[in-house]
N, C-alpha and C. Protein backbone atom coordinates (compact mmCIF):
# COMPACT_ATOMS: atom_id res chain seq x y z
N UNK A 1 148.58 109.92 -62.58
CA UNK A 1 147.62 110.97 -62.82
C UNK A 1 148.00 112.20 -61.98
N UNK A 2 147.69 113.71 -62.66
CA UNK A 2 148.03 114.58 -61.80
C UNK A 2 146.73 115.33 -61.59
N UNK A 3 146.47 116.21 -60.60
CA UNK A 3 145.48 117.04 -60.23
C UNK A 3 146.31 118.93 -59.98
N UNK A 4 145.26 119.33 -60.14
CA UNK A 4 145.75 120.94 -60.53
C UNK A 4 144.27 120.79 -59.94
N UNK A 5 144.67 121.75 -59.07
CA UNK A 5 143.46 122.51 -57.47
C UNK A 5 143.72 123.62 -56.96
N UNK A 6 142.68 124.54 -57.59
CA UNK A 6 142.70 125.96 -57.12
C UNK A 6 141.72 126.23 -56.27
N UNK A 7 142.06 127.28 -55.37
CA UNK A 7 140.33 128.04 -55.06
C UNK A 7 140.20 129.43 -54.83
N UNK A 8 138.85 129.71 -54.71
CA UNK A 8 138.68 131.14 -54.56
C UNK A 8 137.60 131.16 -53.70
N UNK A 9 137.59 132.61 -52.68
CA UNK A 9 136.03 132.58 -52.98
C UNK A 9 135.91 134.03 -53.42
N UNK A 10 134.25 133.86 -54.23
CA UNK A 10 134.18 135.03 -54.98
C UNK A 10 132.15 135.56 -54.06
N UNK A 11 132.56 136.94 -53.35
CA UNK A 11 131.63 137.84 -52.91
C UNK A 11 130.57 137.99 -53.94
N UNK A 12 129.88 136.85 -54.09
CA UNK A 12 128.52 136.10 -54.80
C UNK A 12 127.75 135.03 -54.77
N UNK A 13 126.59 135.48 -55.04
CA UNK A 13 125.77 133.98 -55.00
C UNK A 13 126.44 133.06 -55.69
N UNK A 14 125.83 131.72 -55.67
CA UNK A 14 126.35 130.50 -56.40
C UNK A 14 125.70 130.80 -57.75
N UNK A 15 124.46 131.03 -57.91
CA UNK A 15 123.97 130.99 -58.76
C UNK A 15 124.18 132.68 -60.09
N UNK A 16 125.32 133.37 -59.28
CA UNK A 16 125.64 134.26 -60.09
C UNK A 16 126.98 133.78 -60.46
N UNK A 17 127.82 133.19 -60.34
CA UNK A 17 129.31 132.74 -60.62
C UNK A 17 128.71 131.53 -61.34
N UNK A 18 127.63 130.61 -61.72
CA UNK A 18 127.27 129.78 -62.64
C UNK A 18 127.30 130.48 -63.39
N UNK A 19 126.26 131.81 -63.50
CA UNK A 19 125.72 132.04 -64.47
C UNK A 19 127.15 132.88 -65.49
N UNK A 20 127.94 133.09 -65.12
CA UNK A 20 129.26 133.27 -65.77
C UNK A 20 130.18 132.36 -66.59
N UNK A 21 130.13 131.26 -65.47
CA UNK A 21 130.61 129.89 -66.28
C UNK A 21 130.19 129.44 -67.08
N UNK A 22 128.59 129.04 -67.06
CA UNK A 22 128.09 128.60 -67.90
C UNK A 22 128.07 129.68 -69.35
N UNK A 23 127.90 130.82 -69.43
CA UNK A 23 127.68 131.52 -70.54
C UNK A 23 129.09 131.43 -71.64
N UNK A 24 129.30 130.31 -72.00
CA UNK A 24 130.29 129.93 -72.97
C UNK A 24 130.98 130.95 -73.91
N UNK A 25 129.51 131.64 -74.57
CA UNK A 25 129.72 132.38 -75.99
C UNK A 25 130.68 133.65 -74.96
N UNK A 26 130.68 133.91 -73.84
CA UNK A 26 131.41 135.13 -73.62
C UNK A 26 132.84 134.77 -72.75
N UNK A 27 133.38 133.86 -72.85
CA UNK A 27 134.87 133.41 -72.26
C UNK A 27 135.33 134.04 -72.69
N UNK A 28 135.88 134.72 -74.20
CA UNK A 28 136.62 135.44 -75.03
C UNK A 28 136.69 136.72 -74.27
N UNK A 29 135.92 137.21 -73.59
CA UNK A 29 135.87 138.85 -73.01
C UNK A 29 136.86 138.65 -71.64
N UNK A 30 136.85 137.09 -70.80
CA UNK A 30 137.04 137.38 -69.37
C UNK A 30 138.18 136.41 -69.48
N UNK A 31 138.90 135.23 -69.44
CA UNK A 31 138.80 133.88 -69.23
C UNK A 31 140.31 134.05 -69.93
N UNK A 32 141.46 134.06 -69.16
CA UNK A 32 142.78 133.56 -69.15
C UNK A 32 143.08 132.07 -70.33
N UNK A 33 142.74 131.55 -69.97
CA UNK A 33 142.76 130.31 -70.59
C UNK A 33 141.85 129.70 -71.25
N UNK A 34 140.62 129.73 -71.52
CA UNK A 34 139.58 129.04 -72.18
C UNK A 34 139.25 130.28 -73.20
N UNK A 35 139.81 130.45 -74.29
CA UNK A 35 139.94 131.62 -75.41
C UNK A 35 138.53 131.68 -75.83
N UNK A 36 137.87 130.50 -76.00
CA UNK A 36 136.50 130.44 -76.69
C UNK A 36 135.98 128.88 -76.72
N UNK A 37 134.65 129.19 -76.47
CA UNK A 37 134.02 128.12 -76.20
C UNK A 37 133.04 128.27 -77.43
N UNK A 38 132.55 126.97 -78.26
CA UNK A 38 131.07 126.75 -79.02
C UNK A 38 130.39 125.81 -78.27
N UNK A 39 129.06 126.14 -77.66
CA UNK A 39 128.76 124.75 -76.79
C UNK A 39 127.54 125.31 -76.11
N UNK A 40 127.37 124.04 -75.29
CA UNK A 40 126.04 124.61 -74.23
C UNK A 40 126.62 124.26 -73.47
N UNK A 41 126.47 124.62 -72.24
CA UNK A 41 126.12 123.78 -70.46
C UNK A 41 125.86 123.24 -69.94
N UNK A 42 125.55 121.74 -71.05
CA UNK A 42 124.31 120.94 -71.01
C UNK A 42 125.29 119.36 -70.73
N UNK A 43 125.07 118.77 -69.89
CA UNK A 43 125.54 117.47 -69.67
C UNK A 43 125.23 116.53 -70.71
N UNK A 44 126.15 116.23 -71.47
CA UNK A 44 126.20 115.19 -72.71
C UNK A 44 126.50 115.98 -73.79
N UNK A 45 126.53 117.34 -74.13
CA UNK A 45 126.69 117.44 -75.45
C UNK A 45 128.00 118.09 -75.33
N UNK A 46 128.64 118.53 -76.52
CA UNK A 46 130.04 118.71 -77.18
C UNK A 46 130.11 120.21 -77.10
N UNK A 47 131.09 120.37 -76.93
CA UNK A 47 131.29 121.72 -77.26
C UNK A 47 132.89 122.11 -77.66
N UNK A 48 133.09 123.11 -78.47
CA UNK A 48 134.70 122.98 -79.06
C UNK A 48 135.06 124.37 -78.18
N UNK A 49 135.96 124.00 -77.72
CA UNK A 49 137.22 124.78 -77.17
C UNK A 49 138.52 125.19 -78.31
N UNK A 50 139.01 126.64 -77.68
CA UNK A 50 140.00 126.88 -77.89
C UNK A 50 140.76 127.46 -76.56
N UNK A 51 142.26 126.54 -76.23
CA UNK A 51 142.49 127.44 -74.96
C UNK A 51 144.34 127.62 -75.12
N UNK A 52 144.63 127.90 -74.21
CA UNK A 52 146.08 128.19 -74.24
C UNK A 52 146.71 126.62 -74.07
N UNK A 53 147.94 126.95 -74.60
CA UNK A 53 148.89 125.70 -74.10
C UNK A 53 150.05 125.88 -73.52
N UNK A 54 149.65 125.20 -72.47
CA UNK A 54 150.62 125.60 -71.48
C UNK A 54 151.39 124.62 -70.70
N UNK A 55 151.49 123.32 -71.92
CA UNK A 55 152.60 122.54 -71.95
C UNK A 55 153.62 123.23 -73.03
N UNK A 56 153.25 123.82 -74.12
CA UNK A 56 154.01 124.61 -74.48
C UNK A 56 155.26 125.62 -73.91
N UNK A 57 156.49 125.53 -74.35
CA UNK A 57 156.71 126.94 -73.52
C UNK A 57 156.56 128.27 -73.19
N UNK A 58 156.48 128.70 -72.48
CA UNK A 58 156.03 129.81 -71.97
C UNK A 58 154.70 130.27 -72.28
N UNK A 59 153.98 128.96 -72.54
CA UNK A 59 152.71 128.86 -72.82
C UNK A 59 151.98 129.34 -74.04
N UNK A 60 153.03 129.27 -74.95
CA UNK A 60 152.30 129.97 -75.99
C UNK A 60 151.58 128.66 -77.24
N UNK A 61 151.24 129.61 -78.08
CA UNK A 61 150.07 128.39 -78.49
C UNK A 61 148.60 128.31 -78.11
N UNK A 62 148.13 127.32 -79.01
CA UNK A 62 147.00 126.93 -78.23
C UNK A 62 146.46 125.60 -78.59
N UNK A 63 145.51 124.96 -78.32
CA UNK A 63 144.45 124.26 -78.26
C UNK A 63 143.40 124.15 -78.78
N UNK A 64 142.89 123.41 -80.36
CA UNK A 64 141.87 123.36 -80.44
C UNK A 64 141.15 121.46 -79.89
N UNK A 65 139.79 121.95 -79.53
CA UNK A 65 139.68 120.35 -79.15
C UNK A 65 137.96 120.25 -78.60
N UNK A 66 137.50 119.26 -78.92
CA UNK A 66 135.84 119.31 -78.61
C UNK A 66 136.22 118.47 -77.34
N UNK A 67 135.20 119.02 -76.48
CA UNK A 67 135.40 118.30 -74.76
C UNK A 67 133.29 118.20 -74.80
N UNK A 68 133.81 116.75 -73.85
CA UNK A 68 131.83 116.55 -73.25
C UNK A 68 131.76 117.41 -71.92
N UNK A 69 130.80 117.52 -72.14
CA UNK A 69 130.15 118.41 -70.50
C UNK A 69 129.78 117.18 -69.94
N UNK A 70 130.69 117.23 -68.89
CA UNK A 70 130.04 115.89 -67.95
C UNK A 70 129.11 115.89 -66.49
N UNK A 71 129.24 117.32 -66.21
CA UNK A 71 128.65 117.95 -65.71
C UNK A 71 128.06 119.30 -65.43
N UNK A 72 127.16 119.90 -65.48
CA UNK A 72 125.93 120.93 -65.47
C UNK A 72 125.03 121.15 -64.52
N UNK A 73 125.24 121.45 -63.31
CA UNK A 73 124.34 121.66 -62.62
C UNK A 73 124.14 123.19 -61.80
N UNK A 74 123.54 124.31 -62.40
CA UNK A 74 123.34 125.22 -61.94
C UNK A 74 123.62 125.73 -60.64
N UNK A 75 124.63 126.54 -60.71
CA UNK A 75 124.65 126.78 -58.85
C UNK A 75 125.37 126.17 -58.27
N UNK A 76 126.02 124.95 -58.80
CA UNK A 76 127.19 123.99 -57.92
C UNK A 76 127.73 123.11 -58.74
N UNK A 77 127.90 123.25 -60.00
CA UNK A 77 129.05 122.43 -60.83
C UNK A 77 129.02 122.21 -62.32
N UNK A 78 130.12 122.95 -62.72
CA UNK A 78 130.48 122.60 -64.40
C UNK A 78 131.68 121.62 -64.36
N UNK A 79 131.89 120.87 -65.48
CA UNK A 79 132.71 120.35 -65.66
C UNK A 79 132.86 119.52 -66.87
N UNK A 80 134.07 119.66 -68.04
CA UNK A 80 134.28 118.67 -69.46
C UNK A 80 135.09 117.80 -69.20
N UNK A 81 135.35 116.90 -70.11
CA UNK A 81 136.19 116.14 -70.35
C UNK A 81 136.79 116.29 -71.98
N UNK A 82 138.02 115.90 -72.00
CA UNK A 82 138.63 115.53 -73.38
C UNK A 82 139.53 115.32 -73.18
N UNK A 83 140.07 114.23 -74.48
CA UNK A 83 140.98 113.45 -74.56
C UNK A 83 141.73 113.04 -75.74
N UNK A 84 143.07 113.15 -75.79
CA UNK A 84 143.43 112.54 -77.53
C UNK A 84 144.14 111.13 -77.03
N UNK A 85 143.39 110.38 -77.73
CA UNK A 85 143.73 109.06 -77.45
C UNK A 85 145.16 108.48 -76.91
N UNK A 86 145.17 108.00 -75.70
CA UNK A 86 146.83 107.66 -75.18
C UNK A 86 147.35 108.28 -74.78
N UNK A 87 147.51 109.86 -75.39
CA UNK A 87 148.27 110.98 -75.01
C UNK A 87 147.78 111.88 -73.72
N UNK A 88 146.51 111.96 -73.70
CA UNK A 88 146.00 112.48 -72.71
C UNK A 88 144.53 112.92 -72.78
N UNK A 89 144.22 112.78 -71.40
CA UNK A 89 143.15 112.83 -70.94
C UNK A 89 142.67 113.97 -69.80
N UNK A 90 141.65 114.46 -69.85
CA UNK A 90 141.96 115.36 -68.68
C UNK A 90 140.08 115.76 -68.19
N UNK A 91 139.82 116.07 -67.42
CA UNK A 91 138.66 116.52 -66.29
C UNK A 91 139.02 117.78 -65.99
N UNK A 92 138.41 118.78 -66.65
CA UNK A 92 138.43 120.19 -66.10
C UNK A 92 137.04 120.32 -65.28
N UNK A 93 137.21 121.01 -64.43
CA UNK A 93 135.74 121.51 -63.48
C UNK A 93 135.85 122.23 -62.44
N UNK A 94 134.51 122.95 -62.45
CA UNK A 94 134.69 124.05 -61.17
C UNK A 94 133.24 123.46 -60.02
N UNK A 95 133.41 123.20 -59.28
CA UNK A 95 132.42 123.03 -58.15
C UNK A 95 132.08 124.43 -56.91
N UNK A 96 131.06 125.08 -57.22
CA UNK A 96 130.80 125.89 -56.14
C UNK A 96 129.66 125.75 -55.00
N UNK A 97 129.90 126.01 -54.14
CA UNK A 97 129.01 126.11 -53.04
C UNK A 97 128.93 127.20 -52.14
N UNK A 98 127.95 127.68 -51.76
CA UNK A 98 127.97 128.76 -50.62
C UNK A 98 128.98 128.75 -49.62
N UNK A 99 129.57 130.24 -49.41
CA UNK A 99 130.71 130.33 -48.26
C UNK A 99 130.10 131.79 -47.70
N UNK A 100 129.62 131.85 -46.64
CA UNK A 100 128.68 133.28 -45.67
C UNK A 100 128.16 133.65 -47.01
N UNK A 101 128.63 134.67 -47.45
CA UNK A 101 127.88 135.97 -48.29
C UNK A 101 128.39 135.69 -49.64
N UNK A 102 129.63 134.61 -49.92
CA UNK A 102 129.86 134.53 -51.01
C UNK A 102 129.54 132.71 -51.50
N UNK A 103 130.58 132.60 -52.20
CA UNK A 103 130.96 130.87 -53.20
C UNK A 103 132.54 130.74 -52.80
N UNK A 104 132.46 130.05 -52.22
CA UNK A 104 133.50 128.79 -52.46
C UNK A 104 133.27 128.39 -53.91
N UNK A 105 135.03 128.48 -54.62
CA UNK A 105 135.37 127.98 -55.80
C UNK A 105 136.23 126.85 -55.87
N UNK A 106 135.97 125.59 -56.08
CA UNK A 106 137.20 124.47 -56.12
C UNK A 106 137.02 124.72 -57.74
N UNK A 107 137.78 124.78 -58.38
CA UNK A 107 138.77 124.51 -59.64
C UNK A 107 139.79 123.92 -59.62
N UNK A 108 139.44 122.54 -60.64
CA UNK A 108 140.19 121.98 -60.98
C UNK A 108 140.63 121.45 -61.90
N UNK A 109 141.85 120.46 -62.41
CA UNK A 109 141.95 118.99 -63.49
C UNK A 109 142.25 118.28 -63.15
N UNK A 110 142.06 117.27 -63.77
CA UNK A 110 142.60 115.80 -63.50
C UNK A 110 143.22 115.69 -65.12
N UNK A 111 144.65 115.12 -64.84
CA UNK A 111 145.21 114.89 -65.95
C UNK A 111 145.94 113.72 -66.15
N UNK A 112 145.71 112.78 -67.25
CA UNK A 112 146.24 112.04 -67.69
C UNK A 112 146.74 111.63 -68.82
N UNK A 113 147.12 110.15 -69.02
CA UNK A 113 148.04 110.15 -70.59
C UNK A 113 149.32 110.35 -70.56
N UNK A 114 149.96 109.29 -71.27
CA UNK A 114 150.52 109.53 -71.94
C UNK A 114 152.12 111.02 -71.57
N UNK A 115 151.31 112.13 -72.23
CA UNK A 115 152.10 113.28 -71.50
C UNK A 115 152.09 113.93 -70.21
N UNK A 116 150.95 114.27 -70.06
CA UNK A 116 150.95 114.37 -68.29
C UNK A 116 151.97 113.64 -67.62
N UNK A 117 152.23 112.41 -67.87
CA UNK A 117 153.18 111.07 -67.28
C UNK A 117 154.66 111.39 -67.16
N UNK A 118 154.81 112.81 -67.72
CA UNK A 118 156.19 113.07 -68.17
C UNK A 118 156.58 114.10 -67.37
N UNK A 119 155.53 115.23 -66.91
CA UNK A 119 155.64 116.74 -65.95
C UNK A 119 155.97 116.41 -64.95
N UNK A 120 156.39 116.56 -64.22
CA UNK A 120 156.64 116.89 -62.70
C UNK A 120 155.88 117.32 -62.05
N UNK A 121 155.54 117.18 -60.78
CA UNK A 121 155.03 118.20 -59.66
C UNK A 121 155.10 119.55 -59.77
N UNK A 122 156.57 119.73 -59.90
CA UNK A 122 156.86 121.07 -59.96
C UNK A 122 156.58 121.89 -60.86
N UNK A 123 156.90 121.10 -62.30
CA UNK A 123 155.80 121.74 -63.49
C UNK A 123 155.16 121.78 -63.40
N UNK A 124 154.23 121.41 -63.35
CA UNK A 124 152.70 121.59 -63.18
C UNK A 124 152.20 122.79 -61.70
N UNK A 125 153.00 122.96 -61.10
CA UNK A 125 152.95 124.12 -60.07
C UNK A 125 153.50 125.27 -60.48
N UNK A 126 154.82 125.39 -61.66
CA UNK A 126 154.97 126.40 -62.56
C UNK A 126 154.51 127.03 -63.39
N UNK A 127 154.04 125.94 -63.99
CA UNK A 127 153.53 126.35 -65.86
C UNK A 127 152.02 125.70 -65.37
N UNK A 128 150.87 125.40 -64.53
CA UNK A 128 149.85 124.98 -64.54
C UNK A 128 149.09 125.66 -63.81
N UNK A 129 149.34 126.09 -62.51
CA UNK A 129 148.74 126.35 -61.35
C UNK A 129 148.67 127.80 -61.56
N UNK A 130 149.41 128.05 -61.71
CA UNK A 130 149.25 130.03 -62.03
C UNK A 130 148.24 130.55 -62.82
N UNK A 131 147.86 129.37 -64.27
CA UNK A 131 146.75 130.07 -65.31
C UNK A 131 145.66 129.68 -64.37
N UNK A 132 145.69 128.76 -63.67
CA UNK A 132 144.46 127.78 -62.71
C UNK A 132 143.32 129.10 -62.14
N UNK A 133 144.68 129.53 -61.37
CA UNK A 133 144.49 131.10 -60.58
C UNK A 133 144.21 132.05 -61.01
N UNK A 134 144.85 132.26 -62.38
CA UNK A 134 144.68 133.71 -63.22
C UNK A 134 142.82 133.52 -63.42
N UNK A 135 142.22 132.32 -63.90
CA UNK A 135 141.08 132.12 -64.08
C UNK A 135 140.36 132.64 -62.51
N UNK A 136 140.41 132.46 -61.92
CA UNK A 136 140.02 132.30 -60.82
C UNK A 136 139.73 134.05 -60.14
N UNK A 137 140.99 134.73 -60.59
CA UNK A 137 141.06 135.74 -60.68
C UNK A 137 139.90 136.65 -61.41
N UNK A 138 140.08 136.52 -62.76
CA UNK A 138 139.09 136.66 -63.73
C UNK A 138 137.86 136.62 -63.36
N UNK A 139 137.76 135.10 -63.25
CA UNK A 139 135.63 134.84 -62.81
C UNK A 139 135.16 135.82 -61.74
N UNK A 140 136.19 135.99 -60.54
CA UNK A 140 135.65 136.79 -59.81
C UNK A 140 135.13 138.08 -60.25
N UNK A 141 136.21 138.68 -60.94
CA UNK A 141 136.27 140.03 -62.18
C UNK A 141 135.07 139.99 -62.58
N UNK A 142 135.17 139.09 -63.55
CA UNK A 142 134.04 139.39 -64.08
C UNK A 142 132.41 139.46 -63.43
N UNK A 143 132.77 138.37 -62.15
CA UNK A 143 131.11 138.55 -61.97
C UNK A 143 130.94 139.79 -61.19
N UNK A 144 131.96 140.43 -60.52
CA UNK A 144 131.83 141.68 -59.80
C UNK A 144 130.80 142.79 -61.18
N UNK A 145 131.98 142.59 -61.92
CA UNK A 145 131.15 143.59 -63.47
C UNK A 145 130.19 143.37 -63.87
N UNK A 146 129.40 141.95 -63.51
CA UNK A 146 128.25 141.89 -64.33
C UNK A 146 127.21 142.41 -63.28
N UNK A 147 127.59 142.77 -62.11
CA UNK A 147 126.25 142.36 -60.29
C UNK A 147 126.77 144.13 -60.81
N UNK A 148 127.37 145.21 -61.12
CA UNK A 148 127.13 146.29 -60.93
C UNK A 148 125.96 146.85 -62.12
């Protein structure tokens, strides 16, 4: 199994960097990698993704694929799951918590299957860790734009 672990912190409440994450219908405006979401925020239900692929080369492509929300909790943690049988499996999620005046951001995956089994370390620090960040980048972005 591999893990992909980013962080940030972003000069905001917790409960304003949720309220970014969670708002699905608007990933398309901010969000490196998660192109579009149909879904709620809601622990147990489905929601369909479209995101980049970036097992692909040079990441092009994409991803369509329904993931569960396995976790939802306002203010300190989103997180899906999805999986194509054998091939892979994976745990995306962001956990925040207060840091002084801002959030601590852990972002992460957990990846398995099948293909994952095949990347390297180093791939996955090439072609994985950079979009990890670009997101990371972004959320901050954006929530700066939404608090003005």
């Amino acid at each position: 199994m591999h893990q992909i672990r980013t962080e940030a912190i972003i000069p905001a409440a917790p409960d304003q960097v949720w309220d970014v994450l969670a708002d699905f219908a608007r990933y398309g405006e901010w969000n490196p990698l998660n192109l579009e979401v149909r879904g709620q925020a809601r622990v147990g239900t489905r929601a369909r993704m479209v995101f980049r692929n970036l097992a692909a080369a040079r990441g092009e492509g994409v991803i369509r694929q329904t993931v569960r929300i396995v976790a939802a909790e306002p203010g300190r943690e989103l997180a899906w799951s999805g999986h194509v049988p054998l091939l892979f499996a994976g745990r995306h999620g962001f956990l925040l918590s207060p840091h002084g005046e801002g959030t601590h951001v852990l972002h992460t995956e957990l990846l398995g299957g099948l293909l994952p089994m095949t990347w390297s370390r180093e791939r996955i620090a090439r072609d994985f860790t950079p979009a990890y960040e670009a997101v990371n980048v972004a959320l901050a972005a954006r929530v700066a734009e939404l608090a003005l």
